[in-house]
C-alpha atoms as a PDB file:
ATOM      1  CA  UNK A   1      17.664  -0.467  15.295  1.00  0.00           C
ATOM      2  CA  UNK A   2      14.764   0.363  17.429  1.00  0.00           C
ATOM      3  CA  UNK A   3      11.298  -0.172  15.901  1.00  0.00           C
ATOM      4  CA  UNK A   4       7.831   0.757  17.216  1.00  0.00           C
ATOM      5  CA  UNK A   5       5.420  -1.559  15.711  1.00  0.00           C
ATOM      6  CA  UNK A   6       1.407   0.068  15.523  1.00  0.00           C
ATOM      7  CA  UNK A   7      -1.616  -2.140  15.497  1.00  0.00           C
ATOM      8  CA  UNK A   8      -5.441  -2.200  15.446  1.00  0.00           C
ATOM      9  CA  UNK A   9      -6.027  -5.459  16.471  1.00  0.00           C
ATOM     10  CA  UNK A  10      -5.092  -8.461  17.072  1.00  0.00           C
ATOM     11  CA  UNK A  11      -1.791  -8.559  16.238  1.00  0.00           C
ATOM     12  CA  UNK A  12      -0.683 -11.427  14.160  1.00  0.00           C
ATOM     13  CA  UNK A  13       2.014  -9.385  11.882  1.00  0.00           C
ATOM     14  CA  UNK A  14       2.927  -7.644  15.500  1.00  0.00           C
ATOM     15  CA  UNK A  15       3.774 -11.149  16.834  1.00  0.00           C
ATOM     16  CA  UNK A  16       5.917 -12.372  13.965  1.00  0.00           C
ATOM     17  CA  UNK A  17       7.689  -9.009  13.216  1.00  0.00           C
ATOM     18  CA  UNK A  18       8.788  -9.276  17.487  1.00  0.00           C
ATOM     19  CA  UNK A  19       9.559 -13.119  17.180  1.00  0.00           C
ATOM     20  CA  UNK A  20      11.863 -12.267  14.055  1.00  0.00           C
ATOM     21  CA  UNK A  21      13.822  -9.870  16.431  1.00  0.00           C
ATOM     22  CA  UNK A  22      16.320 -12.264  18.509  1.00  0.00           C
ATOM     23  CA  UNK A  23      19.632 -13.313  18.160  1.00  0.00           C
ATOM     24  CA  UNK A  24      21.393 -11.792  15.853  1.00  0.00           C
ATOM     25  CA  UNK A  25      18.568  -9.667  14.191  1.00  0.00           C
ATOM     26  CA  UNK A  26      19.874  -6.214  13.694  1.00  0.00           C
ATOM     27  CA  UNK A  27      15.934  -4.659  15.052  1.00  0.00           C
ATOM     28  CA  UNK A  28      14.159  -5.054  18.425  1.00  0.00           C
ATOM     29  CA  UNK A  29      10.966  -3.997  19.319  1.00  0.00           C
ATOM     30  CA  UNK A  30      10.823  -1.088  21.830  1.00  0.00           C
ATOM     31  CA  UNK A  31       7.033  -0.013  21.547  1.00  0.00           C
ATOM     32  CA  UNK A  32       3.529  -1.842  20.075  1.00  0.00           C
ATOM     33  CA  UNK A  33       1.597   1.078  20.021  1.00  0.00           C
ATOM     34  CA  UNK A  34      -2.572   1.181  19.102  1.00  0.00           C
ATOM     35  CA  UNK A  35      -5.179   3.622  17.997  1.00  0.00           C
ATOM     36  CA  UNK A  36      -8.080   1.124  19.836  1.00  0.00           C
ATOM     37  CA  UNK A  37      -8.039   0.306  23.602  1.00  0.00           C
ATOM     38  CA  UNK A  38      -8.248  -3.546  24.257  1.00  0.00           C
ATOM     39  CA  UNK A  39      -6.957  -4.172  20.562  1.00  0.00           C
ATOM     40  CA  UNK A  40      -5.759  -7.920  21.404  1.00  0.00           C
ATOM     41  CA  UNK A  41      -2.416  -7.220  20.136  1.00  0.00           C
ATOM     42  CA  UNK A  42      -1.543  -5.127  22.978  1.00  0.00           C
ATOM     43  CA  UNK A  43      -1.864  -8.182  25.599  1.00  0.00           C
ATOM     44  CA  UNK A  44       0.461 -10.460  23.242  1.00  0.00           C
ATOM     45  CA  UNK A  45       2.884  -7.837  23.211  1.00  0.00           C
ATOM     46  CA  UNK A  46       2.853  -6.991  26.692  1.00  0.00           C
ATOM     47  CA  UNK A  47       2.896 -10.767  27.348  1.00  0.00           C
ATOM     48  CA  UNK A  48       6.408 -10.669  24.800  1.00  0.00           C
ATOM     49  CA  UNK A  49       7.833  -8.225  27.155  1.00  0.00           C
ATOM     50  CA  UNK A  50       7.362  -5.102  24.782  1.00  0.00           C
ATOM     51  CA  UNK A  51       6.589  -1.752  25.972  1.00  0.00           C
ATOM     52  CA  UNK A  52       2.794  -1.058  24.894  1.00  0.00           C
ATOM     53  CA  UNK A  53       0.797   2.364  24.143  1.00  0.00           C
ATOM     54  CA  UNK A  54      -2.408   3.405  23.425  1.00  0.00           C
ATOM     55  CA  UNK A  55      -3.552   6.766  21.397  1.00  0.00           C
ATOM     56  CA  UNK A  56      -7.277   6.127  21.019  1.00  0.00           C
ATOM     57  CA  UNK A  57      -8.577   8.226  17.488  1.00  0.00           C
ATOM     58  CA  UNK A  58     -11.739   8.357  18.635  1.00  0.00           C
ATOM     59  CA  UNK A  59     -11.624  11.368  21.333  1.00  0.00           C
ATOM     60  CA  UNK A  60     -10.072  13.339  18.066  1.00  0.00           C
ATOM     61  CA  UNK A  61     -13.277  12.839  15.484  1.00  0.00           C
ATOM     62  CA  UNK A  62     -12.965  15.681  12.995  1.00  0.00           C
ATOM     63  CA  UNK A  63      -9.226  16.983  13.935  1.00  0.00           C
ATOM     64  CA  UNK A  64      -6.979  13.895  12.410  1.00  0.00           C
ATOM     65  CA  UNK A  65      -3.999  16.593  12.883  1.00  0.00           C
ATOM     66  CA  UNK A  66      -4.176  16.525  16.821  1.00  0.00           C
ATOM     67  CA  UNK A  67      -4.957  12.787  16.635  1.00  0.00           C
ATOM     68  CA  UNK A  68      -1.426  12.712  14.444  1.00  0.00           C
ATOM     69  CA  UNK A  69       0.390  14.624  16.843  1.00  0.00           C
ATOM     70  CA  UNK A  70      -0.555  12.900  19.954  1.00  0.00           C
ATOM     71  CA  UNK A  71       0.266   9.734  18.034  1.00  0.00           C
ATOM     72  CA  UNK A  72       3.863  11.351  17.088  1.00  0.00           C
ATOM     73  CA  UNK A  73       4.440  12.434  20.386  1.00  0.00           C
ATOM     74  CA  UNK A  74       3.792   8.903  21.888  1.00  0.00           C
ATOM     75  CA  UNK A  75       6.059   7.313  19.180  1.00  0.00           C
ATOM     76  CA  UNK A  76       8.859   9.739  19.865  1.00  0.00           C
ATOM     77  CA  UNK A  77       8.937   9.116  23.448  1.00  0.00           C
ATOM     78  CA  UNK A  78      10.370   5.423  22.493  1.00  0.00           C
ATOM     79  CA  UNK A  79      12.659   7.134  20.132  1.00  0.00           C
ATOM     80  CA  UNK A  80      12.564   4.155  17.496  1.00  0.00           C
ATOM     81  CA  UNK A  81      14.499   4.655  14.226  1.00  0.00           C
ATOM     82  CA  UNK A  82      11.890   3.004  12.150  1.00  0.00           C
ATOM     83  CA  UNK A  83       7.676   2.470  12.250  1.00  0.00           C
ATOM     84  CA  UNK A  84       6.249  -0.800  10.999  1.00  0.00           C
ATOM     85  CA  UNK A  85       2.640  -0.493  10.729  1.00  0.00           C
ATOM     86  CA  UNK A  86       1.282  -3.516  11.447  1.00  0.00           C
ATOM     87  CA  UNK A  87      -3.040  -3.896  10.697  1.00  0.00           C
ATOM     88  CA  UNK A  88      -2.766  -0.310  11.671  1.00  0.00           C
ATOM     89  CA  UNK A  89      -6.323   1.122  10.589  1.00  0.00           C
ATOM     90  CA  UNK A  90      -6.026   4.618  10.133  1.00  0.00           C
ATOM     91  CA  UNK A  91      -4.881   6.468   7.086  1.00  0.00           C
ATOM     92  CA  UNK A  92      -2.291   8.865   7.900  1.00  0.00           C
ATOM     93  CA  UNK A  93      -1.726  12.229   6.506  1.00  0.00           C
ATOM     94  CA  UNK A  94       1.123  13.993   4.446  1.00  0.00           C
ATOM     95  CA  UNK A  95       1.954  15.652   7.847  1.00  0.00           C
ATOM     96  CA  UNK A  96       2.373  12.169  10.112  1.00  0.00           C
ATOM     97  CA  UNK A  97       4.167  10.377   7.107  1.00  0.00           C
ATOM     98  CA  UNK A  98       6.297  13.321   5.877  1.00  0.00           C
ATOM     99  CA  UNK A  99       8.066  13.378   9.683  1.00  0.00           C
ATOM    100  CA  UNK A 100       8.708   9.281   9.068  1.00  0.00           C
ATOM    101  CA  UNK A 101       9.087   9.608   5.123  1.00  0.00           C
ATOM    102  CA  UNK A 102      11.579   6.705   4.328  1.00  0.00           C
ATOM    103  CA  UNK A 103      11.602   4.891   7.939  1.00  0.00           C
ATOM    104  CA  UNK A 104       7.937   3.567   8.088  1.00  0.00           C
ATOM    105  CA  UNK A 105       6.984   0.373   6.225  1.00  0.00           C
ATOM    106  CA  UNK A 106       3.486  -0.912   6.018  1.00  0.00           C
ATOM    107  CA  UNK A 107       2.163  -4.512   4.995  1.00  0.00           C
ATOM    108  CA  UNK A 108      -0.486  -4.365   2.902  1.00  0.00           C
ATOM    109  CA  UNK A 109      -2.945  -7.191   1.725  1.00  0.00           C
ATOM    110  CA  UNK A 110      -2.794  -7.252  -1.878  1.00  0.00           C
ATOM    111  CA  UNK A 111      -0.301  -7.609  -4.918  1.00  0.00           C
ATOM    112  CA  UNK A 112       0.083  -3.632  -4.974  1.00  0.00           C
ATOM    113  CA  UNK A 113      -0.225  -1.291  -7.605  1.00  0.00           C
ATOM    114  CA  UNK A 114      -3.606  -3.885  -7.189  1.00  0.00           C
ATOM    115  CA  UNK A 115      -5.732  -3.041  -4.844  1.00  0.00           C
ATOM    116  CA  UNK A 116      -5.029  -0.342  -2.870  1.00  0.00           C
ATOM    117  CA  UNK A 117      -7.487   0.328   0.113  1.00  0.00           C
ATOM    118  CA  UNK A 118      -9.675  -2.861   2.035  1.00  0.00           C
ATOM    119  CA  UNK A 119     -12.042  -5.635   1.054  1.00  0.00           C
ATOM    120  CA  UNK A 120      -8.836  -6.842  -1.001  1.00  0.00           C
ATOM    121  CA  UNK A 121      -9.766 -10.899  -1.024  1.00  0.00           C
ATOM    122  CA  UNK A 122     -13.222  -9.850  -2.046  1.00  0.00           C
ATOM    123  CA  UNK A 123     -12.015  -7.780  -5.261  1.00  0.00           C
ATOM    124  CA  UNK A 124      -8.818 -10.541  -6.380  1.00  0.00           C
ATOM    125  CA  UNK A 125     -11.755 -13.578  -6.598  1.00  0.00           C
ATOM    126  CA  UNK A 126     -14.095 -11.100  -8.359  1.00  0.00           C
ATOM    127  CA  UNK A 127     -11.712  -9.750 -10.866  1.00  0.00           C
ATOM    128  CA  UNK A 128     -11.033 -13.449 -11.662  1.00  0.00           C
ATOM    129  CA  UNK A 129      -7.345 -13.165 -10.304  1.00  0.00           C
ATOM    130  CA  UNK A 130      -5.457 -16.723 -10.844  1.00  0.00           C
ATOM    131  CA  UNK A 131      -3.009 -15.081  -7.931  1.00  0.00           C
ATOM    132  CA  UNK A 132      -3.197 -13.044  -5.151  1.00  0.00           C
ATOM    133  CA  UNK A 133      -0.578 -12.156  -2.011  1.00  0.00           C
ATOM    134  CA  UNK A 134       0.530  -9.522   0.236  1.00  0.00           C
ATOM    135  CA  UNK A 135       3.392  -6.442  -0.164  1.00  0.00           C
ATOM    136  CA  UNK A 136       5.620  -4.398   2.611  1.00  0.00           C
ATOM    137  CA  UNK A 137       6.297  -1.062   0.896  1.00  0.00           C
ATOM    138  CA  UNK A 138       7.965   2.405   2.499  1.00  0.00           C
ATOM    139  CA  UNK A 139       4.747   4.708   3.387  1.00  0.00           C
ATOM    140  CA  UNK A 140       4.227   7.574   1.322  1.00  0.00           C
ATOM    141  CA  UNK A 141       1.694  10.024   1.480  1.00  0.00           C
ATOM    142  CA  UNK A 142      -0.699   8.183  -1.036  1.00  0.00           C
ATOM    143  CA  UNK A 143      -2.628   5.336   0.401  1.00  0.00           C
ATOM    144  CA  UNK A 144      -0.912   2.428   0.153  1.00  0.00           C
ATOM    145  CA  UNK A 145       1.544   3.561  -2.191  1.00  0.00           C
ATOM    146  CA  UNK A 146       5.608   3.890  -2.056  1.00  0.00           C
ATOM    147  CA  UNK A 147       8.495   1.794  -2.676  1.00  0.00           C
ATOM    148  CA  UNK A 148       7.743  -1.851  -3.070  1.00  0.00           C
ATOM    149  CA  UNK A 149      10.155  -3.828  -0.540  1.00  0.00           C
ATOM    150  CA  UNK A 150       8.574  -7.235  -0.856  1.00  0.00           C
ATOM    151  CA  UNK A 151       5.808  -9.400  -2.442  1.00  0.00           C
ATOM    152  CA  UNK A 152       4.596 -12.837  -1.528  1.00  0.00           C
ATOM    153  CA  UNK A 153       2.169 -14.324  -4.081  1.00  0.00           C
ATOM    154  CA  UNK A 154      -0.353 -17.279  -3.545  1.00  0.00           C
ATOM    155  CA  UNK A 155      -2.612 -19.041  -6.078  1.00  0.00           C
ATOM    156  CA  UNK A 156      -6.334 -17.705  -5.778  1.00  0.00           C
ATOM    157  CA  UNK A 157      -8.200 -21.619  -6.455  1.00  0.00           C
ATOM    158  CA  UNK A 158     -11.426 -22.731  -7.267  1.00  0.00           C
ATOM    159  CA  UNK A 159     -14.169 -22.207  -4.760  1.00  0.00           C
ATOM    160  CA  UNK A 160     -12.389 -19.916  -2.720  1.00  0.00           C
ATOM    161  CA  UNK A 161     -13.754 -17.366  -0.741  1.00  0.00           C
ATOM    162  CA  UNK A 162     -12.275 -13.849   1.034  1.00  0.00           C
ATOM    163  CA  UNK A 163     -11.917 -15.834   4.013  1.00  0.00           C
ATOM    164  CA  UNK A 164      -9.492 -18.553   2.573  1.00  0.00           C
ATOM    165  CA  UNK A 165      -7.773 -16.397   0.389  1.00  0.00           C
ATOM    166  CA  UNK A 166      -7.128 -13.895   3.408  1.00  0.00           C
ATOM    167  CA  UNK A 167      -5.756 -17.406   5.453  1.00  0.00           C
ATOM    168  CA  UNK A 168      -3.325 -18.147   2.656  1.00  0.00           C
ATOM    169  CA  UNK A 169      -2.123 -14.780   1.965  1.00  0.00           C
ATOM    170  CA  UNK A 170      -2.060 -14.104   6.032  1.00  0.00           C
ATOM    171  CA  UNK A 171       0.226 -17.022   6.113  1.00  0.00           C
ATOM    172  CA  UNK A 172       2.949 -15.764   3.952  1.00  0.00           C
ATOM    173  CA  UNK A 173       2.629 -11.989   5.604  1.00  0.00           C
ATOM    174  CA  UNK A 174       3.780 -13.834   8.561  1.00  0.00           C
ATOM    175  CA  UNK A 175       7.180 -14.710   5.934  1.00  0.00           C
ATOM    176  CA  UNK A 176       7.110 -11.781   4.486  1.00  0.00           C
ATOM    177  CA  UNK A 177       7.060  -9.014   6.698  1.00  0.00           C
ATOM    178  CA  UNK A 178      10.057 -10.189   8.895  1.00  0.00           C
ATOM    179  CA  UNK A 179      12.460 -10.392   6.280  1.00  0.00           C
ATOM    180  CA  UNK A 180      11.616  -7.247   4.705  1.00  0.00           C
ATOM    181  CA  UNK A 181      12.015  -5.622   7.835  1.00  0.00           C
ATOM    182  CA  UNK A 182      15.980  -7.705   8.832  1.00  0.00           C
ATOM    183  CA  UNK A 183      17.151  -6.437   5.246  1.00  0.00           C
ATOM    184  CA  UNK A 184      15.867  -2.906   5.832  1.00  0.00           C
ATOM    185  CA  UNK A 185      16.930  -3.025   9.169  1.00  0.00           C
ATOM    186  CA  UNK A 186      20.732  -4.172   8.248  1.00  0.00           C
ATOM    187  CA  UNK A 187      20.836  -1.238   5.892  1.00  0.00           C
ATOM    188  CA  UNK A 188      19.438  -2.872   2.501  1.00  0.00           C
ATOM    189  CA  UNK A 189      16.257  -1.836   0.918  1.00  0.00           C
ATOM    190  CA  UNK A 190      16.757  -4.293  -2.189  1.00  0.00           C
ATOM    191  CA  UNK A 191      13.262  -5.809  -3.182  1.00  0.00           C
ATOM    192  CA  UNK A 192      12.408  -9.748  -1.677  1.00  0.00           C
ATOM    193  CA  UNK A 193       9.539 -12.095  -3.632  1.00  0.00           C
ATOM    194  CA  UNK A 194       8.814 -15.224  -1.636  1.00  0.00           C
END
């Protein structure tokens, strides 16, 4: 299976989704694609041997729908058979996601239904959360919505902050992420909790 992986920065998810893909993994990475020039993610992938893109949103402020279809286009040209997006920061419409509907997974920083949208640390410490993590779901039109594929939890302690809580829960979306995407990859969408 062919997968095009689409970033915003720097990358980390990027870099363990790609390492995941050797050996006998039924996925390789054919494109690391990004909506921001210089995003550091593009020089680790290029430096992992993967084909890398840029489609830059900015030139298409105000028309998202010719921003979506350059970003299409690009994708298509690599002809992958599934998207993972991977810190990508755009939201995407009903038009970009309905052409991808059931072969796009996003990781998202939260224990979702919780927490949909950013600032996600911030919101688990202030609601007094005891425990916090990360989910890879199928992309659906809603934001950060869809089938549930895979959770990772982690304890929110005492005295932490976003920025701890984000290093934890970073740390197991570096777990998480690759096996979500070998089971969906070898045909299985059954749910994982780590």
């Amino acid at each position: 299976m062919r997968v095009a992986i689409l970033i915003s920065g720097g990358g980390s998810n990027m870099v363990a989704l790609a390492r995941s893909m050797t050996g006998d993994h039924p996925a390789r990475a054919v494109l690391v694609l990004s909506n921001t020039d210089g995003a550091g993610g593009l020089a680790r992938a290029e430096d992992m041997g993967i084909e890398t893109a840029v489609v830059d949103h900015r030139p298409y402020k105000g028309d998202r729908a010719a921003f979506e279809d350059a970003l299409h286009n690009r994708i298509v040209a690599s002809a992958p058979d599934l998207i993972c997006l991977a810190g990508f920061m755009r939201v995407l419409t009903e038009g970009f996601v309905s052409r991808w509907q059931g072969r796009m997974l996003n990781i998202h920083p939260s224990l979702l239904p919780k927490y949909r949208g950013l600032h996600t640390h911030a919101r688990a410490i202030e609601a007094g959360e005891s425990e916090h993590g990360c989910t890879v779901h199928e992309v659906t039109p809603a934001l950060d919505d869809g089938p549930i594929l895979g959770q990772a939890r982690v304890p929110v302690l005492p005295g932490d902050t976003p920025d701890t809580l984000a290093a934890r829960v970073l740390e197991q979306e570096h777990r998480l992420y690759p096996a979500v995407l070998r089971r969906v990859a070898s045909g299985d969408k059954t749910r994982i909790d780590l």
